[in-house]
C-alpha atoms as a PDB file:
ATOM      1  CA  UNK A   1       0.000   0.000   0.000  1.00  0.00           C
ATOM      2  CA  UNK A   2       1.452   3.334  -0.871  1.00  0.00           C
ATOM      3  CA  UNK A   3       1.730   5.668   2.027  1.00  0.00           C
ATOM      4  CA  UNK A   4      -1.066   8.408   2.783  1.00  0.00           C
ATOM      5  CA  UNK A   5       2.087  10.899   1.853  1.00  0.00           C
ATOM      6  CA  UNK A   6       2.825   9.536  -1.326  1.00  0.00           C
ATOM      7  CA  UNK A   7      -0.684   9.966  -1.647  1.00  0.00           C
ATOM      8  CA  UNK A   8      -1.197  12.980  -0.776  1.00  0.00           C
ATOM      9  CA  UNK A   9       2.144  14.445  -3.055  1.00  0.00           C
ATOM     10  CA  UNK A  10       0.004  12.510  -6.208  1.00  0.00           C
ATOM     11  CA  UNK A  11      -2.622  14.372  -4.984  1.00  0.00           C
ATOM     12  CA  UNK A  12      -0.523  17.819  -4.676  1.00  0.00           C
ATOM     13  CA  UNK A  13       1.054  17.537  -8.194  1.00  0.00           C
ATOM     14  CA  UNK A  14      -2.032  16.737  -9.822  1.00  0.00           C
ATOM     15  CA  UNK A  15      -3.380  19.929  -8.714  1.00  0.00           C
ATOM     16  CA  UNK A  16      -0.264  22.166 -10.025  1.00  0.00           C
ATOM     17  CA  UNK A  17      -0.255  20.545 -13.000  1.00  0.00           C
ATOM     18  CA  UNK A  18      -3.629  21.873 -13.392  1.00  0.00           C
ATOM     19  CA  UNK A  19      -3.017  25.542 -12.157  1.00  0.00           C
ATOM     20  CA  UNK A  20       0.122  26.205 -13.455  1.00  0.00           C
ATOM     21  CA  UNK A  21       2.018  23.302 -14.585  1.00  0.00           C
ATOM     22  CA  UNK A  22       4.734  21.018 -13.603  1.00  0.00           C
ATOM     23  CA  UNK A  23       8.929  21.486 -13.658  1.00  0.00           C
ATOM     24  CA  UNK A  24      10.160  18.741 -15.556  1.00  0.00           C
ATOM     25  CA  UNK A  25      11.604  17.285 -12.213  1.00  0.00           C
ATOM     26  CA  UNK A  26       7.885  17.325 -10.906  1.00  0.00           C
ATOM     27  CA  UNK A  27       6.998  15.719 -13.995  1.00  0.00           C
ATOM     28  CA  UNK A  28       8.947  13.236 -13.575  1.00  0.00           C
ATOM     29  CA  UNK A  29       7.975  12.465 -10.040  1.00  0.00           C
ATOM     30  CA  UNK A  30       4.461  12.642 -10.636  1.00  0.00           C
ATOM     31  CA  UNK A  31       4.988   9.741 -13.406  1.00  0.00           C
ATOM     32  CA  UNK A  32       6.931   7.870 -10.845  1.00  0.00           C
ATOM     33  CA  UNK A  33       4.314   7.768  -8.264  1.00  0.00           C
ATOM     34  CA  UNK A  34       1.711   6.869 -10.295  1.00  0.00           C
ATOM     35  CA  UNK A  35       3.539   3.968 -11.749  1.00  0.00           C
ATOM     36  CA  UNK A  36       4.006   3.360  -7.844  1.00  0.00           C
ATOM     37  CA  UNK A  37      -0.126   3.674  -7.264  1.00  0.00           C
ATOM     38  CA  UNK A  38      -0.870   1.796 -10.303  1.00  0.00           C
ATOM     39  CA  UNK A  39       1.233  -1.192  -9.521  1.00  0.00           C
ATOM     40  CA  UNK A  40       0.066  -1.230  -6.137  1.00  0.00           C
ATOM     41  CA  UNK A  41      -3.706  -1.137  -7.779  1.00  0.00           C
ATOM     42  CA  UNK A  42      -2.546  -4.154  -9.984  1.00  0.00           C
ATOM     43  CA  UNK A  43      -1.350  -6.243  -6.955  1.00  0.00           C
ATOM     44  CA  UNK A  44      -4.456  -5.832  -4.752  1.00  0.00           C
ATOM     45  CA  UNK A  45      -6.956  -6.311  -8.038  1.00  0.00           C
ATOM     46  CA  UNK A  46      -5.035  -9.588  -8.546  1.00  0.00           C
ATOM     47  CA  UNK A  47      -4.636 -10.819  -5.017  1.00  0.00           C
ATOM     48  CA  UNK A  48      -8.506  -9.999  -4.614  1.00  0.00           C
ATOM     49  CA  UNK A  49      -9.189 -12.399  -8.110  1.00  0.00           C
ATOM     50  CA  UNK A  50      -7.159 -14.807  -6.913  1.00  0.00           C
ATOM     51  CA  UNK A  51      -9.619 -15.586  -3.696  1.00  0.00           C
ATOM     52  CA  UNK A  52     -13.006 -15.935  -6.336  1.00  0.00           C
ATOM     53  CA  UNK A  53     -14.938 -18.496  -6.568  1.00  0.00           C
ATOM     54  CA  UNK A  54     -17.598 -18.890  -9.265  1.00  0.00           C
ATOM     55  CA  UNK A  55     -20.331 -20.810  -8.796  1.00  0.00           C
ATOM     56  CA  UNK A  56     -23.260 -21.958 -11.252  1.00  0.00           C
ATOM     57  CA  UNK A  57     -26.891 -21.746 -10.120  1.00  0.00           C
ATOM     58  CA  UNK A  58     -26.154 -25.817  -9.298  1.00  0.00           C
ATOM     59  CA  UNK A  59     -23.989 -25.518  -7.611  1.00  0.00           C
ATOM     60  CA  UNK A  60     -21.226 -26.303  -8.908  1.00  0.00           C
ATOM     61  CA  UNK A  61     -17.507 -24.791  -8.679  1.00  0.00           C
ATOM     62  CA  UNK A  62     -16.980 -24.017 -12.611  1.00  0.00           C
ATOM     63  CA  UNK A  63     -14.030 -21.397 -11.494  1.00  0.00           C
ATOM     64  CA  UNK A  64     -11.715 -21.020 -14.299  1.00  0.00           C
ATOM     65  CA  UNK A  65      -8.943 -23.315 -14.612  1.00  0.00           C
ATOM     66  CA  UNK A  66      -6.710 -20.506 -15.386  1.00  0.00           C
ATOM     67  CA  UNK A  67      -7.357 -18.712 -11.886  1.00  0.00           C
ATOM     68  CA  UNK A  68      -7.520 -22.498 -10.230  1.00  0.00           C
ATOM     69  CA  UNK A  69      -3.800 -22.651 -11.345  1.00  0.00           C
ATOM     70  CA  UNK A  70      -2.901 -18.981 -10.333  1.00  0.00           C
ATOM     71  CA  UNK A  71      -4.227 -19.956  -6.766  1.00  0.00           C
ATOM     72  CA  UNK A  72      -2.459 -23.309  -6.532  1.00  0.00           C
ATOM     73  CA  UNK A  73       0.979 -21.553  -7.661  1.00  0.00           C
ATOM     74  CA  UNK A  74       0.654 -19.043  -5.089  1.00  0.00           C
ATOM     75  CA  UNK A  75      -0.088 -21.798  -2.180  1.00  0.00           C
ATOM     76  CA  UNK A  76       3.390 -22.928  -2.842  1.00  0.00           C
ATOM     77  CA  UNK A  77       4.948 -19.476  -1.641  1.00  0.00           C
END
């Protein structure tokens, strides 16, 4: 999880970008930290797929064998 001040700089930058613009150093913090947020994003979408279950009106577990091997490789670690 990215920190509530990382956040909050996003947050910061985003807002001079749209007043008056960014330095080129800003710039390229600002891209940093959002590759930060979005990877972060990424990992919790995934790790939050990874504990579904589908189930039919039956029934029965028809979970994707694709995300039935994603979970079994990551009961291993």
């Amino acid at each position: 999880m990215l920190s509530n001040e990382k956040l909050q700089r996003i947050n910061e930058l985003a807002a001079k970008s749209k007043k008056e613009g960014l330095t080129l150093k800003e710039q390229k913090e600002q891209k940093e930290l959002r590759e930060a947020y979005l990877k972060n994003v990424r990992k919790s979408f995934k790790n939050q797929l990874k504990s579904v279950k589908v189930v039919d009106e039956k029934g029965n577990d028809v979970t994707p064998e694709k995300l039935k091997e994603e979970k079994k490789k990551d009961s291993f670690h």
